[in-house]
N, C-alpha and C. Protein backbone atom coordinates (compact mmCIF):
# COMPACT_ATOMS: atom_id res chain seq x y z
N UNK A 1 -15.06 -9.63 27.48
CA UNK A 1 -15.81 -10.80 27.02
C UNK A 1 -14.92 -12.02 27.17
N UNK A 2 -15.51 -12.76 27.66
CA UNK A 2 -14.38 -14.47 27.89
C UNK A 2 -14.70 -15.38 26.66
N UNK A 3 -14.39 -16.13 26.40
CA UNK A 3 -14.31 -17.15 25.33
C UNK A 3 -15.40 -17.32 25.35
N UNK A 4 -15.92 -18.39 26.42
CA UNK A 4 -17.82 -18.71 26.42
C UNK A 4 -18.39 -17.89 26.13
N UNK A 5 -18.29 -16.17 26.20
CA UNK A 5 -19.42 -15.58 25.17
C UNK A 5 -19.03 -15.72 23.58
N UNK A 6 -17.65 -16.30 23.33
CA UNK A 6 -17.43 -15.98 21.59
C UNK A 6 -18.23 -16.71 21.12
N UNK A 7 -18.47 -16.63 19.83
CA UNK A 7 -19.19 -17.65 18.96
C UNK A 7 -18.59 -18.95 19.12
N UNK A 8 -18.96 -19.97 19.59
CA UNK A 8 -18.23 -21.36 19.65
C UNK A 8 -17.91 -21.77 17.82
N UNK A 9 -19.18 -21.17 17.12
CA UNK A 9 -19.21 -21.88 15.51
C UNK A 9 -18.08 -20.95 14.78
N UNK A 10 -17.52 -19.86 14.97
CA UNK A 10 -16.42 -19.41 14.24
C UNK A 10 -14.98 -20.18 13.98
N UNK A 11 -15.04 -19.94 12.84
CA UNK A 11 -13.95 -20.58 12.52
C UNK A 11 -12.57 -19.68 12.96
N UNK A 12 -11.57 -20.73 13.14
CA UNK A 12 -10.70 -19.87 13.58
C UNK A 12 -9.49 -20.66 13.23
N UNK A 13 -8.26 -19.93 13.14
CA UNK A 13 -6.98 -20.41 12.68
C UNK A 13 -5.91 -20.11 14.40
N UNK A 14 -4.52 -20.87 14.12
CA UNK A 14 -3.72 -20.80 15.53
C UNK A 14 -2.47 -19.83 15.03
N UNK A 15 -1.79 -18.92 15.27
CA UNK A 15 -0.46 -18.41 14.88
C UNK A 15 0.43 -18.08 15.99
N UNK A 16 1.29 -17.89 15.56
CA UNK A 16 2.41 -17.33 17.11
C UNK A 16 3.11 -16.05 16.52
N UNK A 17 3.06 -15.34 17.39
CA UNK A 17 3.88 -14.26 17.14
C UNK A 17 5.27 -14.37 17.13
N UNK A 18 6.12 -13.87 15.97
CA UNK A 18 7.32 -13.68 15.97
C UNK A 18 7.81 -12.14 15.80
N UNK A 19 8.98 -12.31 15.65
CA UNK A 19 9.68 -10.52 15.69
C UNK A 19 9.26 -9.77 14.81
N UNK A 20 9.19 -10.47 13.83
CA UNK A 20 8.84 -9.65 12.73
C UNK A 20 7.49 -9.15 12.75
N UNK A 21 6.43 -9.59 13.37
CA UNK A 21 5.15 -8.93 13.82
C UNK A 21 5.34 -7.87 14.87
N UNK A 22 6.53 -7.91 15.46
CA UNK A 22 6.53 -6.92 16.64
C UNK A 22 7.25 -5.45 16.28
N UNK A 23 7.09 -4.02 17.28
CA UNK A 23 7.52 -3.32 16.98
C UNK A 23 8.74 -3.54 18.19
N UNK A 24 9.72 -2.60 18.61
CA UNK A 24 10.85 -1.93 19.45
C UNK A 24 9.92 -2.86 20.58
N UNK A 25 9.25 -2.06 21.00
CA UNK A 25 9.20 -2.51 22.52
C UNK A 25 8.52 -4.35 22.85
N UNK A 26 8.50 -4.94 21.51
CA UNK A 26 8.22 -6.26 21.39
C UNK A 26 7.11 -6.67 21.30
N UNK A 27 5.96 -5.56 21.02
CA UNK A 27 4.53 -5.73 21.22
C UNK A 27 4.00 -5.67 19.92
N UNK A 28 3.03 -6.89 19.24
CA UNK A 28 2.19 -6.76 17.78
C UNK A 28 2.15 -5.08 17.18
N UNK A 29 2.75 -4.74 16.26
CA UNK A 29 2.67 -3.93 15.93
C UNK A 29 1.21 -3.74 15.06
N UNK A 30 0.24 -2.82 15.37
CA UNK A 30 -0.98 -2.57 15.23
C UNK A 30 -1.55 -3.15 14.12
N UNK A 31 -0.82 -2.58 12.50
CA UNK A 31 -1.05 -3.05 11.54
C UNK A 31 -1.51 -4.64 11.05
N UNK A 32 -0.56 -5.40 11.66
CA UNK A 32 0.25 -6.85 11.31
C UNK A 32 -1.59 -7.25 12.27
N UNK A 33 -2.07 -7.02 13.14
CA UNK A 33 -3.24 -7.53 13.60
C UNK A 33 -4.70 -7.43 11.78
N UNK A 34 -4.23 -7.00 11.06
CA UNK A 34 -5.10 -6.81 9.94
C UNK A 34 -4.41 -8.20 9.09
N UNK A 35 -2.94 -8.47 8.84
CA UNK A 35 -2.56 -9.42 8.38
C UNK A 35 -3.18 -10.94 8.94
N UNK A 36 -3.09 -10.75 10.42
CA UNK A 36 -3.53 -11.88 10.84
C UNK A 36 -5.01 -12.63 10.52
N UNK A 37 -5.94 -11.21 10.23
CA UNK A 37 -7.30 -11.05 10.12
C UNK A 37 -7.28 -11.80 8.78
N UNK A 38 -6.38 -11.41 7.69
CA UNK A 38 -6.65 -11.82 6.58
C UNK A 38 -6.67 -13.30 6.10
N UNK A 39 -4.78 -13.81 6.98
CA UNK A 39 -4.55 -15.07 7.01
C UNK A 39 -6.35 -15.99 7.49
N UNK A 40 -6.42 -15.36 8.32
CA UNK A 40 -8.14 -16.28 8.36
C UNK A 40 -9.11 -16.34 8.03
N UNK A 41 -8.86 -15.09 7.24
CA UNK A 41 -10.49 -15.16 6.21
C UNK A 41 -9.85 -16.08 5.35
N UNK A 42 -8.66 -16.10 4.53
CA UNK A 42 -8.16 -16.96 3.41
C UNK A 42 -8.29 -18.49 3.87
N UNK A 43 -8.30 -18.79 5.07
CA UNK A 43 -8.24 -20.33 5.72
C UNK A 43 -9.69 -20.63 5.75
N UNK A 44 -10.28 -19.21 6.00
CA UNK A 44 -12.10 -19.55 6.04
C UNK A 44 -12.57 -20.21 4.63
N UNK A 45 -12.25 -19.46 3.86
CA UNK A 45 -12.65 -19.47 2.35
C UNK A 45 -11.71 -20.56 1.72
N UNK A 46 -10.96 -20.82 2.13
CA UNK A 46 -10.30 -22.18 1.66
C UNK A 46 -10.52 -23.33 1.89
N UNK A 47 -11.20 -23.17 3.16
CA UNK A 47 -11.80 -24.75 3.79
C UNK A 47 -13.38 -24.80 3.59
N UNK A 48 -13.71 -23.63 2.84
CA UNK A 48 -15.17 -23.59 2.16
C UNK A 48 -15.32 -24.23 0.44
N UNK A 49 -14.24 -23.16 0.06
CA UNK A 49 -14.28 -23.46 -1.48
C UNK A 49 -12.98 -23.25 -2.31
N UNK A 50 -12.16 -24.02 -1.51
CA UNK A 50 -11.05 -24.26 -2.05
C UNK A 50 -9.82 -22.77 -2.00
N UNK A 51 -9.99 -21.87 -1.49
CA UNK A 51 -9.21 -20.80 -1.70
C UNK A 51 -9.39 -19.57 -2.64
N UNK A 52 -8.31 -18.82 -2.34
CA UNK A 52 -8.21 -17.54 -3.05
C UNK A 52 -8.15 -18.07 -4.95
N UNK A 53 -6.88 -18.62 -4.65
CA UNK A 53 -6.63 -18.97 -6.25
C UNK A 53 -7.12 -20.00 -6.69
N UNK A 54 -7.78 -20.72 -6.41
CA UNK A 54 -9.03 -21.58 -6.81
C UNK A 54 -10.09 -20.28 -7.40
N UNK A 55 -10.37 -19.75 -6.44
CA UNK A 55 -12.22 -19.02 -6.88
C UNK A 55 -11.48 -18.02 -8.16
N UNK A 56 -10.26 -17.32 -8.06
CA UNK A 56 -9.73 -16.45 -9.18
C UNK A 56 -9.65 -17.38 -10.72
N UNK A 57 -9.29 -18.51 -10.23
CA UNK A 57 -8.84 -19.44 -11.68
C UNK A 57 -10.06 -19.69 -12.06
N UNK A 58 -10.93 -20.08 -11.53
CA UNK A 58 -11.80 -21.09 -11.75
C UNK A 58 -13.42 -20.13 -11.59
N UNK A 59 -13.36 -19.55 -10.85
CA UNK A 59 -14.66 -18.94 -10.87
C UNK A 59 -14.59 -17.26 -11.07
N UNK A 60 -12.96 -16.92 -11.66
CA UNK A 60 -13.04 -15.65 -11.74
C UNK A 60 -12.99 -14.46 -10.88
N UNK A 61 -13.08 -14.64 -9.33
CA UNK A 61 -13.40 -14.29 -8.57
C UNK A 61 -12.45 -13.48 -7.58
N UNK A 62 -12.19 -12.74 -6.67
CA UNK A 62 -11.19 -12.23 -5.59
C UNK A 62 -11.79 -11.14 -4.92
N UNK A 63 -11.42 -11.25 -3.86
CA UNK A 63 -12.14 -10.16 -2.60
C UNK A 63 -11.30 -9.33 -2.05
N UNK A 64 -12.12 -7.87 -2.52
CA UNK A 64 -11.04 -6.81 -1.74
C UNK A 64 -11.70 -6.45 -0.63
N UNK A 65 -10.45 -5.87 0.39
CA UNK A 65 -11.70 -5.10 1.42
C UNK A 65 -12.36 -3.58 1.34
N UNK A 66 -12.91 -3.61 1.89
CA UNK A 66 -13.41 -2.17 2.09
C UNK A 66 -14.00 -1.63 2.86
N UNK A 67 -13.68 -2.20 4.15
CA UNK A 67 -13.91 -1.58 5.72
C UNK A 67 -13.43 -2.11 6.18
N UNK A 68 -12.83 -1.96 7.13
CA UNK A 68 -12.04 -2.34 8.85
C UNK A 68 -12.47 -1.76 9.62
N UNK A 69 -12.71 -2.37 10.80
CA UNK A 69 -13.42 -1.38 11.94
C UNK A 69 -12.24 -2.25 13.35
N UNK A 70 -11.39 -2.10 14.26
CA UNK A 70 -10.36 -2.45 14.80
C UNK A 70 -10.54 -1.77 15.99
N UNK A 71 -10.95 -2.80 17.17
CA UNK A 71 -10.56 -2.44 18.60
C UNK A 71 -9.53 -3.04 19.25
N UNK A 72 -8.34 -2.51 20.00
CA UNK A 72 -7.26 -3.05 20.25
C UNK A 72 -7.87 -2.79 21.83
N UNK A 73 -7.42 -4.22 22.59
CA UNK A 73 -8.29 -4.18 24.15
C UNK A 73 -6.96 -4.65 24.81
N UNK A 74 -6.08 -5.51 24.31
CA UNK A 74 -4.66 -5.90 25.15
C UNK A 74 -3.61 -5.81 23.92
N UNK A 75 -2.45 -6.00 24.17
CA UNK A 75 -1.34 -5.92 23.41
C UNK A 75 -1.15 -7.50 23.81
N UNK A 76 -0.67 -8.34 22.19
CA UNK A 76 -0.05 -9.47 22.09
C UNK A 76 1.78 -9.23 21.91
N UNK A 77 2.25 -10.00 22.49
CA UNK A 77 4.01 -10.26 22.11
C UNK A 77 4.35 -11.20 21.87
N UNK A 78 5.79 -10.57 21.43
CA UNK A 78 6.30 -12.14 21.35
C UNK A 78 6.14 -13.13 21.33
N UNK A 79 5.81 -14.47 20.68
CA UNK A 79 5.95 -15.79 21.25
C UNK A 79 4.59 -16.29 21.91
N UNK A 80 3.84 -15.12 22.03
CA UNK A 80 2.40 -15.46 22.09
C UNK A 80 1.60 -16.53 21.15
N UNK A 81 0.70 -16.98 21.27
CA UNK A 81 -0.03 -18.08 20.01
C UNK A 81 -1.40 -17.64 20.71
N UNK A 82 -1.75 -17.12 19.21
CA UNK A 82 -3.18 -16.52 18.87
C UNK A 82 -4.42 -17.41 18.62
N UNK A 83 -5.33 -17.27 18.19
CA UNK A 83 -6.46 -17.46 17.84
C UNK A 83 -7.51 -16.55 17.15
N UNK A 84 -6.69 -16.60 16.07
CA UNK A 84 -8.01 -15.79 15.00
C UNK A 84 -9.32 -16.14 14.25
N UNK A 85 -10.38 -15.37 14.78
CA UNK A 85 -11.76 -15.72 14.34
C UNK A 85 -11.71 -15.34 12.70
N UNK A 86 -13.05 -16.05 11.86
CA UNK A 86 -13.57 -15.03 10.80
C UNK A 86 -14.71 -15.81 10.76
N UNK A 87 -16.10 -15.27 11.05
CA UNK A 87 -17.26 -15.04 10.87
C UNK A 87 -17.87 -14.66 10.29
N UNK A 88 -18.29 -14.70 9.10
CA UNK A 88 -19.27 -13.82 8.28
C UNK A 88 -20.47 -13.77 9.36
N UNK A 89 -20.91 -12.60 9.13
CA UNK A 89 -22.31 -12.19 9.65
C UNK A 89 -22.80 -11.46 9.23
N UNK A 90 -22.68 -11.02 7.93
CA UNK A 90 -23.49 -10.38 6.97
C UNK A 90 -23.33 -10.44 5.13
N UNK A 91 -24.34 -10.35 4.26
CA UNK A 91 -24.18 -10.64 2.75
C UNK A 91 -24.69 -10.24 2.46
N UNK A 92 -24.61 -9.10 1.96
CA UNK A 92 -25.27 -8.99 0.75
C UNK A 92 -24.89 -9.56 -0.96
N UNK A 93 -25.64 -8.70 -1.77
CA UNK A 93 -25.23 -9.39 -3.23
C UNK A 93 -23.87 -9.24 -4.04
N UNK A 94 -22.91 -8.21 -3.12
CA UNK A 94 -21.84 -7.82 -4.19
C UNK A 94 -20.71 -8.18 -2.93
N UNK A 95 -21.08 -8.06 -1.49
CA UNK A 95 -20.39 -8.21 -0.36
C UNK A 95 -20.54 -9.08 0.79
N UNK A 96 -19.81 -9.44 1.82
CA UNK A 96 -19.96 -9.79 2.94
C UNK A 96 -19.09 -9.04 4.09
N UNK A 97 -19.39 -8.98 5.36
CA UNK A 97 -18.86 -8.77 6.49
C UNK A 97 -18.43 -9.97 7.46
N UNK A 98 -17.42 -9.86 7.71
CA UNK A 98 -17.21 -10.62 8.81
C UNK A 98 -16.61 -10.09 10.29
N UNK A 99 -16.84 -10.78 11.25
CA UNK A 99 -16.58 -10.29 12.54
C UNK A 99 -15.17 -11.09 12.51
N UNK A 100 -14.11 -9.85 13.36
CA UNK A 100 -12.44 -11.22 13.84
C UNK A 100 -12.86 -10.73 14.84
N UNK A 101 -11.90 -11.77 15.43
CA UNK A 101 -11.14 -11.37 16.80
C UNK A 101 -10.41 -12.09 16.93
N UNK A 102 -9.18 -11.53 18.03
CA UNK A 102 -8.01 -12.26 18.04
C UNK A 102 -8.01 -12.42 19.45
N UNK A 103 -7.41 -13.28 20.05
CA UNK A 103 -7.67 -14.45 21.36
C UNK A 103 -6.24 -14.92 21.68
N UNK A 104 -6.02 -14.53 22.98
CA UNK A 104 -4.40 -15.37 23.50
C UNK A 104 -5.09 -16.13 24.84
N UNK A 105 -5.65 -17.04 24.24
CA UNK A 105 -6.05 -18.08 25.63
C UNK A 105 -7.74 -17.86 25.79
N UNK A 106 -7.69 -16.91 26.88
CA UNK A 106 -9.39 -17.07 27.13
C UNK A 106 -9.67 -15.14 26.66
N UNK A 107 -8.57 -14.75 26.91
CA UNK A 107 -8.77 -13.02 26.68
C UNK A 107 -8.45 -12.65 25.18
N UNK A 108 -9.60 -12.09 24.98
CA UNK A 108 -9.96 -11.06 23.70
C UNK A 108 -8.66 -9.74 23.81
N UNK A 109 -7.53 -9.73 22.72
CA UNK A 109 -7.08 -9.08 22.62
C UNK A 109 -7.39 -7.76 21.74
N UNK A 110 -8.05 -7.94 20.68
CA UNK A 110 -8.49 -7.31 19.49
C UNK A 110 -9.77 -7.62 19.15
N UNK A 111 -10.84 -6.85 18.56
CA UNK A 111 -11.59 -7.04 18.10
C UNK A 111 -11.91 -6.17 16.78
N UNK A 112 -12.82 -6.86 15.77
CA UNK A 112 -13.04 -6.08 14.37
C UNK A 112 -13.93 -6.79 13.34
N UNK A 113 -14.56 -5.85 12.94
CA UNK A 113 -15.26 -6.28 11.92
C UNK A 113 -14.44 -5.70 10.19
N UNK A 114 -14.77 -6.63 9.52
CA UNK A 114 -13.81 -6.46 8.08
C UNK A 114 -15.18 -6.33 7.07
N UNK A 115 -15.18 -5.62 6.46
CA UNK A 115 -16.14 -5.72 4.72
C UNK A 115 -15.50 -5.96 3.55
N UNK A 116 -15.68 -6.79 2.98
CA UNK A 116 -15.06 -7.26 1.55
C UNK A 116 -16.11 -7.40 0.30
N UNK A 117 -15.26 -6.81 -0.77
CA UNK A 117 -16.61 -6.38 -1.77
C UNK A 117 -15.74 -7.96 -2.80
N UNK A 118 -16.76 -8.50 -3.56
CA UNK A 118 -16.45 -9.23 -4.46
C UNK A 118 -16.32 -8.38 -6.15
N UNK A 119 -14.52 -8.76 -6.35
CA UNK A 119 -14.16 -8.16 -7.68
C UNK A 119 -14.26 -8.98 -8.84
N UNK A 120 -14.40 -8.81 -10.02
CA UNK A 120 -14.08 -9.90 -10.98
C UNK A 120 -12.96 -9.72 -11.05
N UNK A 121 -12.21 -10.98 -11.01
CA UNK A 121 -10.51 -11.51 -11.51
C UNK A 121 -9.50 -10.81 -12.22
N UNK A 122 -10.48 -10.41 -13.44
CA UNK A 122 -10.02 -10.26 -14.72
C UNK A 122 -10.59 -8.45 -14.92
N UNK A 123 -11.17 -8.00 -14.66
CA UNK A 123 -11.40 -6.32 -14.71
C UNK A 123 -11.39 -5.67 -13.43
N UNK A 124 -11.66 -6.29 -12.33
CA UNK A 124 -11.93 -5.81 -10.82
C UNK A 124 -13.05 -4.84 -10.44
N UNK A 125 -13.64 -4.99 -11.56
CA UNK A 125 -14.86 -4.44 -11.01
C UNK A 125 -15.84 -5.31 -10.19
N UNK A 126 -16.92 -4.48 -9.06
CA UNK A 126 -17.30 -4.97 -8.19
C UNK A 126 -18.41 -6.24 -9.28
N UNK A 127 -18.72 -7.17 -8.35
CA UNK A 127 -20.08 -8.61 -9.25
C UNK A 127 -20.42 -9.14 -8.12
N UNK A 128 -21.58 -9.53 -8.58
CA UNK A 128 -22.16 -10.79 -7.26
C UNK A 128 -21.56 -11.81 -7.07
N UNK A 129 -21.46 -11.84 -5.61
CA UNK A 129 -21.12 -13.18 -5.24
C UNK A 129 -21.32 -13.99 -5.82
N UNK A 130 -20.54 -15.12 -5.91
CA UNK A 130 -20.96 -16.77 -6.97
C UNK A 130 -21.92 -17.33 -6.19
N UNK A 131 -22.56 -18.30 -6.95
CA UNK A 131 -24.05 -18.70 -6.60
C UNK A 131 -23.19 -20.04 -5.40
N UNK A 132 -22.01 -20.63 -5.37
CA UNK A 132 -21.79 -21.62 -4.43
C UNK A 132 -21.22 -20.57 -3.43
N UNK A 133 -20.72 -19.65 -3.03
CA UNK A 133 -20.39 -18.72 -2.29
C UNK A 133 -21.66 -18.92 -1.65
N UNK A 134 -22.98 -18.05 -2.14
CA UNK A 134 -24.18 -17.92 -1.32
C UNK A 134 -24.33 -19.18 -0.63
N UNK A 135 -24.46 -20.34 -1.12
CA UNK A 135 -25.00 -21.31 -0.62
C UNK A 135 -24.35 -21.65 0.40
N UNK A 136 -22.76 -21.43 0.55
CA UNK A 136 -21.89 -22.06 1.78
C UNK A 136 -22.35 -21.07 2.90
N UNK A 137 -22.38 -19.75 2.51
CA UNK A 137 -23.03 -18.81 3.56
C UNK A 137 -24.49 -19.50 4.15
N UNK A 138 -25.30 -19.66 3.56
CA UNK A 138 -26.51 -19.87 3.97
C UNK A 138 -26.71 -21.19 4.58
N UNK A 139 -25.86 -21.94 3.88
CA UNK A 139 -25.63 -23.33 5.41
C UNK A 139 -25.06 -22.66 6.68
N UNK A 140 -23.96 -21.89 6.28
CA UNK A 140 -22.99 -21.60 7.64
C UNK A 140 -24.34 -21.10 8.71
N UNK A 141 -25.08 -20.10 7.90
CA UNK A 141 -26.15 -19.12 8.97
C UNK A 141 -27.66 -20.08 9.63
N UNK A 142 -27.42 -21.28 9.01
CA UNK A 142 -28.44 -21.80 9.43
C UNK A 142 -28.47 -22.20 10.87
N UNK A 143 -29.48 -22.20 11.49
CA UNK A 143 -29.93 -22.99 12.73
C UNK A 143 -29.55 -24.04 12.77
């Protein structure tokens, strides 16, 4: 898939790979592609509604995951500079999904979908999404 098929409307963050993302032979070590995933849902949700520790302080709120689904299509290295997606494309009342992908130029290195259940702050049990949560979703999905 080339860029022109990605979603043009996903939001996306820029990073570069350093050593410490890499294994021996200098290549993203598999895992650290889930870190990257995260760094951009947190940039998603921060440039929505202020962040992680905003929605925990203030609305009680924090998102765990609870699916990863991870296709590795090229290996990133070294010194590379990424492009990580996060898309929601799905909600329900206690969760959302979002689509990543990670991008070195025009080629799709990784692809994945993430599920995150909404916890309360303060017990971690699963709750509905906050009512301004829904609403930023439902602009994002609009036409």
């Amino acid at each position: 898939m080339s860029s022109a098929e990605a979603q043009p409307q996903a939001f996306a963050i820029e990073l570069r790979v350093y050593y410490e993302d890499t294994d021996a032979a200098g290549v993203v070590y598999y895992a650290n592609y889930l870190r990257f995933m995260e760094r951009a849902r947190n940039e998603w949700l921060r440039a929505r509604l202020g962040g992680p520790h905003e929605l925990a302080s203030k609305a009680h709120v924090l998102f765990a995951v609870r699916s990863v689904d991870v296709r590795f299509q090229a290996p990133a290295r070294l010194d590379d500079v990424l492009r990580v997606t996060a898309d929601p494309i799905s909600i329900r009342g206690a969760s959302l999904a979002f689509r990543q992908d990670c991008w070195r130029g025009t080629e799709r290195i990784c692809a994945g979908e993430v599920g995150v259940v909404c916890v309360d702050a303060r017990t971690f049990a699963p709750r509905r999404l906050p009512r301004e949560l829904m609403q930023v979703l439902a602009e994002a999905s609009a036409p």
